[in-house]
Protein backbone atom coordinates (compact mmCIF):
# COMPACT_ATOMS: atom_id res chain seq x y z
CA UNK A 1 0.00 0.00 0.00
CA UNK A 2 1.39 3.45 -1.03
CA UNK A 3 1.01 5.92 1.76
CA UNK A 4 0.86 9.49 -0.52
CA UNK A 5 0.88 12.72 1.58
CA UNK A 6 -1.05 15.27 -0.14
CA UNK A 7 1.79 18.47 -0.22
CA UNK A 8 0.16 21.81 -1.63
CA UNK A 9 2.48 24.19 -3.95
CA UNK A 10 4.93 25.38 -0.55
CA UNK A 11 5.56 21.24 0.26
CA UNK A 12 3.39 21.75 3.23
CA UNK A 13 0.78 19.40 4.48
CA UNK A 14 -2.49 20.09 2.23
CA UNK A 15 -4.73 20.57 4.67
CA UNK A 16 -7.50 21.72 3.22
CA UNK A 17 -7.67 18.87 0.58
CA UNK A 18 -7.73 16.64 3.70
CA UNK A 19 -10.36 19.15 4.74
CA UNK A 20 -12.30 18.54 1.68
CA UNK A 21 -11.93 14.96 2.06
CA UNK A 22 -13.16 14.59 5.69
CA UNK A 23 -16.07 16.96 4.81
CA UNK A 24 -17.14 14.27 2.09
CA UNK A 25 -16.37 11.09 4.22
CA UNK A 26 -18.90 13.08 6.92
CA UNK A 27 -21.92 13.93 4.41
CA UNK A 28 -21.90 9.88 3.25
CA UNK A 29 -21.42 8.91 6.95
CA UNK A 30 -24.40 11.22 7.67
CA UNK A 31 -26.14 10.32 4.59
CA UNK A 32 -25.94 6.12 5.63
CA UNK A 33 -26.71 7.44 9.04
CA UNK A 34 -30.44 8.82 8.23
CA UNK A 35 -31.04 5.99 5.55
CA UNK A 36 -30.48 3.36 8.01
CA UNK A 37 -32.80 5.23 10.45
CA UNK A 38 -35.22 6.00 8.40
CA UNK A 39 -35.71 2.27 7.18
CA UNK A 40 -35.62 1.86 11.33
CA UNK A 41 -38.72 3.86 12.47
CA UNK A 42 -40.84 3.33 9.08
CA UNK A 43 -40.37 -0.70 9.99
CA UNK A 44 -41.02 0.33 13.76
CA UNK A 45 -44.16 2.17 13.29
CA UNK A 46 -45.62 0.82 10.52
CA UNK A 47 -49.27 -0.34 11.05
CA UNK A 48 -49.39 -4.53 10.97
CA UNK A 49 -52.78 -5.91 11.14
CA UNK A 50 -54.06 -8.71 12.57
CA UNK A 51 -54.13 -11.89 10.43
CA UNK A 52 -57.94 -12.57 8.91
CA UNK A 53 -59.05 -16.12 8.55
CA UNK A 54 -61.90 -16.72 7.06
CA UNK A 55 -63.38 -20.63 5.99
CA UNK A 56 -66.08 -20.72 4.14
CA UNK A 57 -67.90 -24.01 4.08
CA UNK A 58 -70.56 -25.23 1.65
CA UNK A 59 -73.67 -25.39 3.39
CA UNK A 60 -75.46 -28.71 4.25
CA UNK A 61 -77.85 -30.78 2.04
């Protein structure tokens, strides 16, 4: 595995690339975050009714 360090145009650290980079790791983290609970509470509160069942017999001769 190649371990690049991202220099800007002085051969300093470029920190706001890694800036950049966090800030888009975050909003997917965040995104996956809300997805997952979302899918959570609509499975949690979603209405689940009772099972119906009904036999219908022929009538007698």
């Amino acid at each position: 595995m190649k371990n690049d360090i991202k220099l800007d145009q002085f051969d300093n650290l470029d920190v706001e690339y890694y800036i950049r980079e966090a800030k888009l790791e975050r909003d997917a983290y965040i995104a996956d975050l809300f997805s997952s609970l979302k899918a959570k509470l609509v499975a949690k509160l979603a209405i689940r009714l009772p099972k119906i069942s009904i036999q219908i017999s022929r009538p007698a001769h």
